[in-house]
N, C-alpha and C. Protein backbone atom coordinates (compact mmCIF):
# COMPACT_ATOMS: atom_id res chain seq x y z
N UNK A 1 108.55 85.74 103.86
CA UNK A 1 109.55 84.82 103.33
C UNK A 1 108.98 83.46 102.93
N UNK A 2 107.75 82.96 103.60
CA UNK A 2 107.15 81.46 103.03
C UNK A 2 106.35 82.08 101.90
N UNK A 3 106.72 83.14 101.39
CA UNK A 3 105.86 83.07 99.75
C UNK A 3 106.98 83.66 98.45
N UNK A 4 106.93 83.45 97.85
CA UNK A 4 107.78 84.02 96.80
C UNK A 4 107.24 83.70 95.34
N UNK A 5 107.02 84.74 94.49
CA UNK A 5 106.63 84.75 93.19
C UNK A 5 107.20 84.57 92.50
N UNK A 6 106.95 83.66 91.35
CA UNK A 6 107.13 82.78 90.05
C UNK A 6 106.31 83.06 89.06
N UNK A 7 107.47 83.19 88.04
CA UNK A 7 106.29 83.18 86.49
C UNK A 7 106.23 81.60 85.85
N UNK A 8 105.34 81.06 85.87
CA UNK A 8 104.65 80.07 85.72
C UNK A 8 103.86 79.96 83.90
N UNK A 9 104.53 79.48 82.98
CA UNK A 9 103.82 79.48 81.43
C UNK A 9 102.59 80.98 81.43
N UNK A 10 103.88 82.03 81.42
CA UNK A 10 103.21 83.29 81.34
C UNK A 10 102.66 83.70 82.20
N UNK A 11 102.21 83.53 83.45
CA UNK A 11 101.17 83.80 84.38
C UNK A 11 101.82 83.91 85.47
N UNK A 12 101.80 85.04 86.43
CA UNK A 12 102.70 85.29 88.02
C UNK A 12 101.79 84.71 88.96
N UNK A 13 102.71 83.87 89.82
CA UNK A 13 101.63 83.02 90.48
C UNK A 13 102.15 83.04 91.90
N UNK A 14 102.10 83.47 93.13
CA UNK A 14 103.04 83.44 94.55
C UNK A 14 102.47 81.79 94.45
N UNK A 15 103.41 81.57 95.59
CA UNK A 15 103.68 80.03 95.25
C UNK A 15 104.19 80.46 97.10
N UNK A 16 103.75 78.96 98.13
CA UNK A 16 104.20 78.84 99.51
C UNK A 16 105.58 78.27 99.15
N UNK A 17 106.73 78.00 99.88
CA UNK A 17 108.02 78.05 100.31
C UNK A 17 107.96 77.04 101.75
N UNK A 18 106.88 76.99 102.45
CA UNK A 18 106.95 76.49 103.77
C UNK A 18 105.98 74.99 103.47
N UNK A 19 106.14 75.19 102.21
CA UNK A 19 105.15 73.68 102.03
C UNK A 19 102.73 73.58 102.58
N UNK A 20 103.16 74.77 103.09
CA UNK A 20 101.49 75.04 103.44
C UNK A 20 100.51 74.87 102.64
N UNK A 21 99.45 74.41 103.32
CA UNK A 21 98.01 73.84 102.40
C UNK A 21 97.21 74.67 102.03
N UNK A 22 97.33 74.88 100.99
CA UNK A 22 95.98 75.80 100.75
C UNK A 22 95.65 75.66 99.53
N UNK A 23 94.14 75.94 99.31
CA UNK A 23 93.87 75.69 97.89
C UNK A 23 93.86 76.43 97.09
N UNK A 24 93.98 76.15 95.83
CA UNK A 24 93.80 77.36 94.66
C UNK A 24 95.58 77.92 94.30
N UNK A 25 95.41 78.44 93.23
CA UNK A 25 96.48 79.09 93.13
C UNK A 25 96.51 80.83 93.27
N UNK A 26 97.13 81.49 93.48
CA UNK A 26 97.37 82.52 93.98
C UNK A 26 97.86 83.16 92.88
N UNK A 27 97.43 83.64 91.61
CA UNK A 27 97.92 84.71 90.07
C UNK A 27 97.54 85.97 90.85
N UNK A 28 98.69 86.90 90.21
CA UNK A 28 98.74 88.42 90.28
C UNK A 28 98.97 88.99 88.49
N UNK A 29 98.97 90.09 88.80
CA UNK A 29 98.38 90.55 87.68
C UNK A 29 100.53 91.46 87.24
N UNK A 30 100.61 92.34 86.59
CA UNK A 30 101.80 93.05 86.09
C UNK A 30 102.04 94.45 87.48
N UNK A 31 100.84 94.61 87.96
CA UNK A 31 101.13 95.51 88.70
C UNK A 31 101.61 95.09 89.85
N UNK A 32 100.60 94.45 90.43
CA UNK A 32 101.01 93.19 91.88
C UNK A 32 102.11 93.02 91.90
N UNK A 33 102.69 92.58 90.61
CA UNK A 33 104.16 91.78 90.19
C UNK A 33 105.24 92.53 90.47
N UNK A 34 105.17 94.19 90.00
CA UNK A 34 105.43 95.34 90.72
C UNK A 34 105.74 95.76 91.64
N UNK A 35 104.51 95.65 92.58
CA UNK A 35 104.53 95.64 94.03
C UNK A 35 105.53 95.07 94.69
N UNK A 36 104.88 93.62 94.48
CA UNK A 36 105.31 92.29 95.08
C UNK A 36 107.08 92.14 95.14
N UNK A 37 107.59 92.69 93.58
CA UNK A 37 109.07 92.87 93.49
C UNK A 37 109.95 94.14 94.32
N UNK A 38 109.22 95.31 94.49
CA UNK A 38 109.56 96.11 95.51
C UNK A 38 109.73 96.04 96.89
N UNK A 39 108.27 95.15 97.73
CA UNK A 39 108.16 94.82 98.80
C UNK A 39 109.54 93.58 99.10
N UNK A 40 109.97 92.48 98.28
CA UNK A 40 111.16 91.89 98.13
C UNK A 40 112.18 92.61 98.39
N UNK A 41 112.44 94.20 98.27
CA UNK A 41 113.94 94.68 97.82
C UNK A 41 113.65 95.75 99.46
N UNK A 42 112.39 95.20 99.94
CA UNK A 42 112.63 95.94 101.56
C UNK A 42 111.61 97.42 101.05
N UNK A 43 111.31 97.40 100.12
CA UNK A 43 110.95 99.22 99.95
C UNK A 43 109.31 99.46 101.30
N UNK A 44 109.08 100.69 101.38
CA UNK A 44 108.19 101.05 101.78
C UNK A 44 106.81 101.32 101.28
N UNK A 45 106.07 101.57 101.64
CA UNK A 45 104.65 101.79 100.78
C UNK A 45 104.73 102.93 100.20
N UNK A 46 104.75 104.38 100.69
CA UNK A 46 105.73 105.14 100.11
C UNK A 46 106.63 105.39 98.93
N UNK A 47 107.47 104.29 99.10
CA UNK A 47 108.52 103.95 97.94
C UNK A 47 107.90 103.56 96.61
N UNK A 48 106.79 102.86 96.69
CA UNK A 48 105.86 101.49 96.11
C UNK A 48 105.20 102.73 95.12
N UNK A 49 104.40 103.25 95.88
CA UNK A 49 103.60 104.19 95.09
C UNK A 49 104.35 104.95 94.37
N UNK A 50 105.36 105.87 94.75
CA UNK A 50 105.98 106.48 94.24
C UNK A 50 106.96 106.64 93.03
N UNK A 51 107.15 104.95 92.81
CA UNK A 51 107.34 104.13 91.77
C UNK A 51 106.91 103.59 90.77
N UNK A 52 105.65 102.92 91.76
CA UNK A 52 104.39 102.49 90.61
C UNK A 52 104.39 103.96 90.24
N UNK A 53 103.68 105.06 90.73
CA UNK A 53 103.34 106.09 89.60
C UNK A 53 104.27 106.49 88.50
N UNK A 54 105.31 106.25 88.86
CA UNK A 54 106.42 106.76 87.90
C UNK A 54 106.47 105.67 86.53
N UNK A 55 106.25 104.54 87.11
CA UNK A 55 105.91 104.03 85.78
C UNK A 55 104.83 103.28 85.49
N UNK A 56 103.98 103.91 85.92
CA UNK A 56 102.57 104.07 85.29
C UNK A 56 102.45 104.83 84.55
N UNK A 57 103.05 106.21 84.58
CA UNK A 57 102.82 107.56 84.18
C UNK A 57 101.44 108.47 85.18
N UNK A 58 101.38 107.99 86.04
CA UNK A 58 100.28 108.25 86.92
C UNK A 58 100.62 109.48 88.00
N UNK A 59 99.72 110.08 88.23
CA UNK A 59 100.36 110.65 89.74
C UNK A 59 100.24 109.68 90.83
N UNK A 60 100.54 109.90 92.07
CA UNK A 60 100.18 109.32 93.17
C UNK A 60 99.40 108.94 94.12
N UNK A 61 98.40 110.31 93.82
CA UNK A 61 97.07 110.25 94.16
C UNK A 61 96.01 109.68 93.33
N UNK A 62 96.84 109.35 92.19
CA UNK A 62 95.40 108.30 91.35
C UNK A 62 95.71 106.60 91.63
N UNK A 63 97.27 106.25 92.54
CA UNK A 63 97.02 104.80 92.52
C UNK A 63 97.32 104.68 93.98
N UNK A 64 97.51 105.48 94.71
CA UNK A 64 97.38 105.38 96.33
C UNK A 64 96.64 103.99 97.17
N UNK A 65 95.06 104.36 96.38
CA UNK A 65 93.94 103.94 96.63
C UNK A 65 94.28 102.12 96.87
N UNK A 66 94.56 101.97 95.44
CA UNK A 66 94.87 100.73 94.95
C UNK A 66 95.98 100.12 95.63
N UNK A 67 97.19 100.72 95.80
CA UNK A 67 98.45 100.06 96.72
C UNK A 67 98.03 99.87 98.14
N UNK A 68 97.43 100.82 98.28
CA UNK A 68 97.36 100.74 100.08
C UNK A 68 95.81 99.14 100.06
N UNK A 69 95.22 99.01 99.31
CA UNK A 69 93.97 98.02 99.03
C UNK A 69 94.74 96.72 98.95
N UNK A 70 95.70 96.77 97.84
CA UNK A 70 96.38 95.56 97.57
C UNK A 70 97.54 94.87 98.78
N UNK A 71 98.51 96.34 99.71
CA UNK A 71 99.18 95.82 100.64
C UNK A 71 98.30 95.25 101.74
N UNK A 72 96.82 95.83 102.06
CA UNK A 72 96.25 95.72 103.08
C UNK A 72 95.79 94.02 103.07
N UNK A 73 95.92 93.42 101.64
CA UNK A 73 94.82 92.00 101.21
C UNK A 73 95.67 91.16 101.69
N UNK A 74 97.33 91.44 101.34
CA UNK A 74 98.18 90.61 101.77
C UNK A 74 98.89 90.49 103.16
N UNK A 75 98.23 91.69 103.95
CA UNK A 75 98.35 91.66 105.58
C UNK A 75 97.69 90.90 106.15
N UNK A 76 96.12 91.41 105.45
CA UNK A 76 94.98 90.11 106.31
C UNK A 76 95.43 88.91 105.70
N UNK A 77 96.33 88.27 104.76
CA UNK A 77 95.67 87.08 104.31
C UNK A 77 97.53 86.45 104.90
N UNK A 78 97.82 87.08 105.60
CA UNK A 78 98.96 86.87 106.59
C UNK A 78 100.49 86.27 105.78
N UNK A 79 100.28 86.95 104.38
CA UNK A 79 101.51 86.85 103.29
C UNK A 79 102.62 87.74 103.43
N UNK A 80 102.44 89.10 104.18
CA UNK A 80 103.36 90.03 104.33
C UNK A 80 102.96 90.12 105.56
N UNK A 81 103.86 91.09 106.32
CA UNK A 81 103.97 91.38 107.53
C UNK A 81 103.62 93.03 107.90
């Protein structure tokens, strides 16, 4: 909940909510954006993939890899829970 994503002059950028210091800005890309909007609506990882593939046109086993990489960055970097 102290992060929430904004499109910023074209560019998705999570942005802190709790006022916290940190440097740099934080851009995600169309897929992240994806993600990031699912994980908002409560979904599961599960759900995530199963979605992203659907509109990717992908199966599941070709972006698995990548969701479970991308949820794992925002566990360690203590943005999701």
């Amino acid at each position: 909940p102290e992060y929430k994503l904004r499109e910023v002059s074209g560019m998705n950028i999570v942005v802190s909510t709790a006022g916290m210091d940190f440097q740099g800005i934080i851009t995600v890309n169309e897929t992240a954006k994806f993600i990031w909007r699912m994980l908002e609506n409560g979904a599961e990882k599960s759900e995530i993939i199963s979605a992203l593939a659907k509109e990717c046109n992908v199966s599941e086993a070709e972006i698995t890899a990548d969701v479970e990489e991308f949820l794992s960055t925002l566990e360690r970097e203590d943005i999701v829970e």
